[in-house]
Protein backbone atom coordinates (compact mmCIF):
# COMPACT_ATOMS: atom_id res chain seq x y z
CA UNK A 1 -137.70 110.82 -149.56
CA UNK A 2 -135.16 108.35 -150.25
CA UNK A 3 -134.82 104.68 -149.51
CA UNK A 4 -132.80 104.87 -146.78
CA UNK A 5 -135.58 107.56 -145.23
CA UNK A 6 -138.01 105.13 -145.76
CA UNK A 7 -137.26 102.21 -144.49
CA UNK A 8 -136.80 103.86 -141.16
CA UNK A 9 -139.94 105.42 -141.57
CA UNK A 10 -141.98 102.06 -142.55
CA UNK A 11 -139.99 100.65 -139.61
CA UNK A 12 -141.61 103.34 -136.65
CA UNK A 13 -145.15 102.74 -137.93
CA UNK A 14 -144.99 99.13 -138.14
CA UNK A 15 -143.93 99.46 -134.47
CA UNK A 16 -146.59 101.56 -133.94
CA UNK A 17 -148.94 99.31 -135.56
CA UNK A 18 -147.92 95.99 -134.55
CA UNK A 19 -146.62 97.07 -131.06
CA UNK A 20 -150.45 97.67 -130.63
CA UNK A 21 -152.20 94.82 -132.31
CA UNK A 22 -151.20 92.77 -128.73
CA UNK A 23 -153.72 94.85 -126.56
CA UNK A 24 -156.42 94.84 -129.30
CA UNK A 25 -155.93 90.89 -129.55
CA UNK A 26 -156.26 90.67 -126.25
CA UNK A 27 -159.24 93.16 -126.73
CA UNK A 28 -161.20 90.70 -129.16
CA UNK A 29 -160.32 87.60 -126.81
CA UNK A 30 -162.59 89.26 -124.57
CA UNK A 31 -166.07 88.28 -127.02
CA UNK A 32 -164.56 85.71 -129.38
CA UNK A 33 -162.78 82.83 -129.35
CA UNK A 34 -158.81 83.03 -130.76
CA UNK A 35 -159.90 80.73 -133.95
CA UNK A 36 -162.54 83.30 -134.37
CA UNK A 37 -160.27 85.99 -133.81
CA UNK A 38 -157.60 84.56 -136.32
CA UNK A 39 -160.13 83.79 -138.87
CA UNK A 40 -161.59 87.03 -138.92
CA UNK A 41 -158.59 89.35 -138.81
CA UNK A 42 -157.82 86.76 -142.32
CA UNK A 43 -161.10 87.77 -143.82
CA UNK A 44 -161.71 91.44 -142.97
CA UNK A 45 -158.12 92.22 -143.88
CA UNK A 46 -158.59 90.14 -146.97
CA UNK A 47 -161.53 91.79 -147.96
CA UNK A 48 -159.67 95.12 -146.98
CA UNK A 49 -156.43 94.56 -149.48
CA UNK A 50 -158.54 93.23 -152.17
CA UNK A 51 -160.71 95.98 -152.68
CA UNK A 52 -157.64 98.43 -152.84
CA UNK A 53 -155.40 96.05 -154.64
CA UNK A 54 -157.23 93.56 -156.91
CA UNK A 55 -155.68 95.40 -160.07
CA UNK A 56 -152.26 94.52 -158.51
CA UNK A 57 -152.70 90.58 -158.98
CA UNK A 58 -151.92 91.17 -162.36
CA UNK A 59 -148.68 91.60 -161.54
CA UNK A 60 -148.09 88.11 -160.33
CA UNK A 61 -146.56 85.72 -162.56
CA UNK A 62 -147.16 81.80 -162.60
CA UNK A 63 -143.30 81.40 -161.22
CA UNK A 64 -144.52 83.67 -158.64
CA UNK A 65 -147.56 81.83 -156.84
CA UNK A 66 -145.72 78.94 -155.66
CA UNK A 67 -143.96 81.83 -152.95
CA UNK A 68 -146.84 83.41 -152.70
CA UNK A 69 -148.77 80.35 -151.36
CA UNK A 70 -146.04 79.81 -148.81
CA UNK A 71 -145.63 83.07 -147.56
CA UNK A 72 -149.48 83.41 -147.04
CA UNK A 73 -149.43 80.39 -145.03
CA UNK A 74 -145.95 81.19 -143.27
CA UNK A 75 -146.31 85.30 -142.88
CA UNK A 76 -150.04 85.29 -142.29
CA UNK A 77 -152.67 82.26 -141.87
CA UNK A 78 -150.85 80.33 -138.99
CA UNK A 79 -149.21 82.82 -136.90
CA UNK A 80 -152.32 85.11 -136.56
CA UNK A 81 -154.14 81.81 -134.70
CA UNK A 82 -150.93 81.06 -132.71
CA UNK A 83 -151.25 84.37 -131.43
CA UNK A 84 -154.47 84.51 -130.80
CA UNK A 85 -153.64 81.34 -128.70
CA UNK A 86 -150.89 82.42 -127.13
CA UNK A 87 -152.71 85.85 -125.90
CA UNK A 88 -155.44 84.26 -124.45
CA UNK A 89 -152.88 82.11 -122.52
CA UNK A 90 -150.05 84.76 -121.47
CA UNK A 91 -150.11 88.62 -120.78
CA UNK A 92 -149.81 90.24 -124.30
CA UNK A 93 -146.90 92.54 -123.29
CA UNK A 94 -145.11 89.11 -122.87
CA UNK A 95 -145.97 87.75 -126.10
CA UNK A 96 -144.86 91.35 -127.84
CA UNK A 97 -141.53 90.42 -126.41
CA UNK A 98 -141.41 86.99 -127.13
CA UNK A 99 -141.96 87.61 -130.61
CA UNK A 100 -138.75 89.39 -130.65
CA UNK A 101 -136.76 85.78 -131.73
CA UNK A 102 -138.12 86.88 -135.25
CA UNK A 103 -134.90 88.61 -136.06
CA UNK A 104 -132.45 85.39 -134.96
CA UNK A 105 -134.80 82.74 -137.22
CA UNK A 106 -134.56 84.94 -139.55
CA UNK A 107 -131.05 84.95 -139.56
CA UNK A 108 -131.08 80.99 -138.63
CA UNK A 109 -133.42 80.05 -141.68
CA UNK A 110 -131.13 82.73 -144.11
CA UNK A 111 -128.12 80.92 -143.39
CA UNK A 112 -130.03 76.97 -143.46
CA UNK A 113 -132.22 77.37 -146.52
CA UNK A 114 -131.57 80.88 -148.18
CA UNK A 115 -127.49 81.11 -148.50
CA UNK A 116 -127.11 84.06 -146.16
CA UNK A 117 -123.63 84.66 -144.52
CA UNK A 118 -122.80 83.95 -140.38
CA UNK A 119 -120.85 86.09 -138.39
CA UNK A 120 -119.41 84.59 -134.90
CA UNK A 121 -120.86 88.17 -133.53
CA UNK A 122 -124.69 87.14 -134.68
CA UNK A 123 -124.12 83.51 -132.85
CA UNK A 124 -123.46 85.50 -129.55
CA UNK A 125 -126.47 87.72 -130.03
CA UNK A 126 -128.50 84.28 -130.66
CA UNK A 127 -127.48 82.78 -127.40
CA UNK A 128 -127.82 86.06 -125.71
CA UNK A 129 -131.18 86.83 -126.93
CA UNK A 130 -132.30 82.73 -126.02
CA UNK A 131 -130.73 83.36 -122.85
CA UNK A 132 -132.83 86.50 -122.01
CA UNK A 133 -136.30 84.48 -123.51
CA UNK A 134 -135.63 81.70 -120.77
CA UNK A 135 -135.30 84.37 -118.11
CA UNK A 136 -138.44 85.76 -119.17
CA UNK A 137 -140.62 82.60 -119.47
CA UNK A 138 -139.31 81.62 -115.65
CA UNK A 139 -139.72 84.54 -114.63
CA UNK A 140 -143.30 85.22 -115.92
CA UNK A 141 -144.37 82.21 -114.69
CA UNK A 142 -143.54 82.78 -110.73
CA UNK A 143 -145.08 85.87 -111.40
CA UNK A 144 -148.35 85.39 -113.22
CA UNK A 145 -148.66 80.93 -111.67
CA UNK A 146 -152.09 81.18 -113.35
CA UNK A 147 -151.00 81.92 -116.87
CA UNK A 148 -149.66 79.00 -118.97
CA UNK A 149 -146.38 79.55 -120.29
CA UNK A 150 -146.54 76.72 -122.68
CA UNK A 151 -148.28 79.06 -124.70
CA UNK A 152 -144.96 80.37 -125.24
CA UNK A 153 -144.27 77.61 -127.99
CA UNK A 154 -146.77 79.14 -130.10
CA UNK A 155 -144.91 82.23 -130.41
CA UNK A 156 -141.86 80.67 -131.21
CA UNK A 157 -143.77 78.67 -133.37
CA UNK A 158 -144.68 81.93 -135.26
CA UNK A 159 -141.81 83.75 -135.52
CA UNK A 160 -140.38 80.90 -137.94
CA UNK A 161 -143.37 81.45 -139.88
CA UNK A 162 -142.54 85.26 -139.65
CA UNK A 163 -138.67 83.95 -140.58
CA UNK A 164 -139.50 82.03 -143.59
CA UNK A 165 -141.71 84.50 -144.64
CA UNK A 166 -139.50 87.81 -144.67
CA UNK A 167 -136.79 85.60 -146.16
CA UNK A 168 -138.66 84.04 -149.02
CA UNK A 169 -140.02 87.98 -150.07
CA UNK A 170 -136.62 88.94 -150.35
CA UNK A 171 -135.17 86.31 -152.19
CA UNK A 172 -138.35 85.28 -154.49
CA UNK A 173 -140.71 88.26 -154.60
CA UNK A 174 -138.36 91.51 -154.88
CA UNK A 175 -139.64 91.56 -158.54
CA UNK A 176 -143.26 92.58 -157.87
CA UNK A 177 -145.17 95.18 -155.69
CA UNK A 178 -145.45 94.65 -152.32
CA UNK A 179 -149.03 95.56 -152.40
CA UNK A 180 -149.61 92.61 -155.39
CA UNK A 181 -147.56 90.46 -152.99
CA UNK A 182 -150.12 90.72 -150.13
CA UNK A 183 -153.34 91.06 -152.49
CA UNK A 184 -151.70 87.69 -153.11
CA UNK A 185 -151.13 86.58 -150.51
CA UNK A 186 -155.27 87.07 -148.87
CA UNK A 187 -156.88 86.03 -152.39
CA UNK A 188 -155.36 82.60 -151.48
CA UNK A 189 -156.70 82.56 -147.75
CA UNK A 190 -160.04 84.54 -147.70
CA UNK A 191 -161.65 80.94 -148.45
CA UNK A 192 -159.66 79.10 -146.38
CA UNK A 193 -160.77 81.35 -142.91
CA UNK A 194 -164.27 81.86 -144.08
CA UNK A 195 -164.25 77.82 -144.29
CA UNK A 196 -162.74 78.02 -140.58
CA UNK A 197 -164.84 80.93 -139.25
CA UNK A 198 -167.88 78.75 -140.49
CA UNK A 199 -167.04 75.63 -138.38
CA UNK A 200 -166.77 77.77 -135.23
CA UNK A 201 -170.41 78.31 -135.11
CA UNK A 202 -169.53 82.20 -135.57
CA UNK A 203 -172.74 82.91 -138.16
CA UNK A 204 -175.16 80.42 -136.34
CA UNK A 205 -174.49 81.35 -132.45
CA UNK A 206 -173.40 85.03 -132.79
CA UNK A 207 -175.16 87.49 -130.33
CA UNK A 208 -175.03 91.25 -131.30
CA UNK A 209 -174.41 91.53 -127.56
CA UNK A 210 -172.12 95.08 -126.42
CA UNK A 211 -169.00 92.62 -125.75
CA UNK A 212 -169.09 90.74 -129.04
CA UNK A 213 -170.32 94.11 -131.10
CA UNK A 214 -166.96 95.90 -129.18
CA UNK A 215 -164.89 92.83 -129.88
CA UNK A 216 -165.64 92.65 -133.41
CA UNK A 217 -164.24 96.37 -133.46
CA UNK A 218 -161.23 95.60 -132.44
CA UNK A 219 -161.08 92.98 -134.38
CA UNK A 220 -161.54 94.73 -137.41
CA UNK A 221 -159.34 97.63 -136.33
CA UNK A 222 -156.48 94.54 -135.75
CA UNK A 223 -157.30 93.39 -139.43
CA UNK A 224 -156.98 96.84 -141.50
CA UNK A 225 -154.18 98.87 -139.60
CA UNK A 226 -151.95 95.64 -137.90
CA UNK A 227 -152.76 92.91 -141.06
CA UNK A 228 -153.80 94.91 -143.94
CA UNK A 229 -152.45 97.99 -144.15
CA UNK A 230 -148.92 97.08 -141.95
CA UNK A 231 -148.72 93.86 -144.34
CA UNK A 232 -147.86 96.36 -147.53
CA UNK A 233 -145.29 99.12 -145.28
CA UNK A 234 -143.77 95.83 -144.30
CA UNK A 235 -143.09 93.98 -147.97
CA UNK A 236 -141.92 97.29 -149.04
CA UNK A 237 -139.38 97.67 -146.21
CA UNK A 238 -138.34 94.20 -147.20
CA UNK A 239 -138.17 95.61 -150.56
CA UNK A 240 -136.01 98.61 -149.45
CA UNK A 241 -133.92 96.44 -147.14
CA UNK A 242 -132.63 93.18 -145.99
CA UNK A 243 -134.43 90.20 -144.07
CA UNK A 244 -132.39 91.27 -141.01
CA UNK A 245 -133.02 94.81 -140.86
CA UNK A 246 -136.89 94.06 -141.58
CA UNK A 247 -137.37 91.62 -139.22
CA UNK A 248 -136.00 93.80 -136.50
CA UNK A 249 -139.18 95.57 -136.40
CA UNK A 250 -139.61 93.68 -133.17
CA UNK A 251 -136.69 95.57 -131.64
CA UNK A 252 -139.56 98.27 -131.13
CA UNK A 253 -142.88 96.56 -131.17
CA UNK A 254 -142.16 95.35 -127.06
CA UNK A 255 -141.85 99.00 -126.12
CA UNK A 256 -145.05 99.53 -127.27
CA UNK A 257 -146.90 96.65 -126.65
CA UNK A 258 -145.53 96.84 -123.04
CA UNK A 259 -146.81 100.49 -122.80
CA UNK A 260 -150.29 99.02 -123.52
CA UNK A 261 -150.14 96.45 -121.36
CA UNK A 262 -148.93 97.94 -118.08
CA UNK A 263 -151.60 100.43 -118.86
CA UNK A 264 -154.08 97.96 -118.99
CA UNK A 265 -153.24 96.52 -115.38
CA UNK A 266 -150.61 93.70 -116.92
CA UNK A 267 -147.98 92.71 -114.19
CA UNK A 268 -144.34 93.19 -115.12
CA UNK A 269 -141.42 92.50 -112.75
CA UNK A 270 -138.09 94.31 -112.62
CA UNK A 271 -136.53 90.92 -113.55
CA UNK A 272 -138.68 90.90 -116.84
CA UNK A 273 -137.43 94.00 -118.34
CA UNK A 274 -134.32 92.96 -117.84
CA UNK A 275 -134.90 89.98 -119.43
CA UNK A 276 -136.23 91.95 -122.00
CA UNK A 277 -133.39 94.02 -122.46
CA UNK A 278 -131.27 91.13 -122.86
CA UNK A 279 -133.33 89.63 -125.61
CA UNK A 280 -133.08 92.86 -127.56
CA UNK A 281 -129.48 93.19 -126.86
CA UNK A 282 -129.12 89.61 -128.41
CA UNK A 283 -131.33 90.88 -131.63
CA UNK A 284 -128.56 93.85 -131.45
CA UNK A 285 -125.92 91.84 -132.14
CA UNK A 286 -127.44 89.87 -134.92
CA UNK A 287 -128.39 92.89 -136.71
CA UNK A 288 -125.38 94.70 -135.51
CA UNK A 289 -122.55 95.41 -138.36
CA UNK A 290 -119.11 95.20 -138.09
């Protein structure tokens, strides 16, 4: 199989994957809080990747940690609590669309901080795409008046994170494996969200109680398949491809994630998936070429 075969592949099973980890967040919500549902989809997937890739860290170079550090913190330890926030605030077929600004920060932050070109035709699909997210977020909120859109922030909030992240691979770790890259990337936080799991009062209070013992398995299916394992196809694609074409993962991910949540009772006007359309039609621009 050659590159070009598989990046496409690693880009349907990350859609797959992370077009699914909405429902199973919104799963976990269900027994745990989202702090406890952030920390431990840190530690079981850190646990996960360093059992199959310990021997990988030898890979990493001194010049290399200082990247790895920030992606771990940009690509992985805040956005899975904004998230978790932002589920438990708004439907999670919403928030799988939402997260489709990835692909214009990415393009944003590549041009600001990475030297990436601009083309007049990615500045339309940016307003385009931020015109189709304000739609949405109106929209949603006449529909669902109990849900906080607020929450919405968080998202945005993550998809720099997700930005920065996918743009500092490409330009800083393209030398190493993206399996030592991620092994990396959890040996740094598996302290940090045991620390954080700690404070919540997760080992004194928990119950082995059918909701908690069924949110914990989601939970853990979240951390393997849509952290763990989804983390490595991903830094490879990166590897195979550019920042743009990676990030646009998340022209797929809502189709799933929608799937899941209409099936699980989620309301979704008309006027939303339009919305939605225009958002990806603004992320088809940016990625679009000439």
């Amino acid at each position: 199989m050659n590159n070009q075969q598989q990046k496409w592949l690693y880009l349907i099973l990350l859609s797959l994957v992370w077009g699914s980890s909405f429902i199973l967040m919104k799963k976990a919500l269900i027994g745990l809080t989202p702090i406890q549902v952030g920390a431990l989809r840190i530690l079981i997937a850190g646990v996960f990747l360093l059992m199959i890739g310990f021997k990988s860290l030898k890979e990493i170079k001194k010049k290399h940690y200082k990247y790895i550090f920030y992606t771990s913190l940009c690509g992985t330890f805040f956005p899975v609590f904004l998230f978790a926030y932002a589920v438990k605030g708004i439907d999670s077929s919403i928030a799988s669309i939402l997260n489709s600004l990835t692909p214009f920060n990415t393009l944003i932050f590549g041009v600001l901080a990475f030297g990436f070109t601009f083309k007049k035709q990615q500045l339309l699909g940016i307003i385009i795409g931020l015109i189709g997210t304000v739609l949405l977020i109106l929209k949603g909120a006449d529909l669902n008046p109990n849900q906080n859109y607020w929450f919405s922030i968080l998202i945005f909030i993550a998809s720099i994170g997700y930005a920065l992240n996918v743009n500092m691979v490409k330009k800083h770790l393209s030398d190493i494996s993206a399996l030592s890259i991620v092994a990396g990337n959890f040996l740094l936080l598996v302290i940090p969200a045991f620390i954080v799991l700690f404070f919540t009062g997760f080992f004194e209070n928990f119950e082995a109680t059918e909701t908690k013992i069924t949110a914990l398995g989601y939970i853990t299916i979240l951390a393997v398949f849509g952290t763990g394992i989804a983390k490595i196809f991903y830094n490879k694609m990166v590897h195979l491809s550019t920042p743009i074409f990676a990030s646009s993962v998340t022209y797929l991910i809502p189709i799933v994630a929608v799937f899941w949540g209409v099936l699980d009772g989620e309301k979704l006007s008309f006027i939303q998936l339009i919305a939605g359309v225009i958002i990806l039609f603004g992320v088809y621009l940016v990625n679009k070429k000439k």
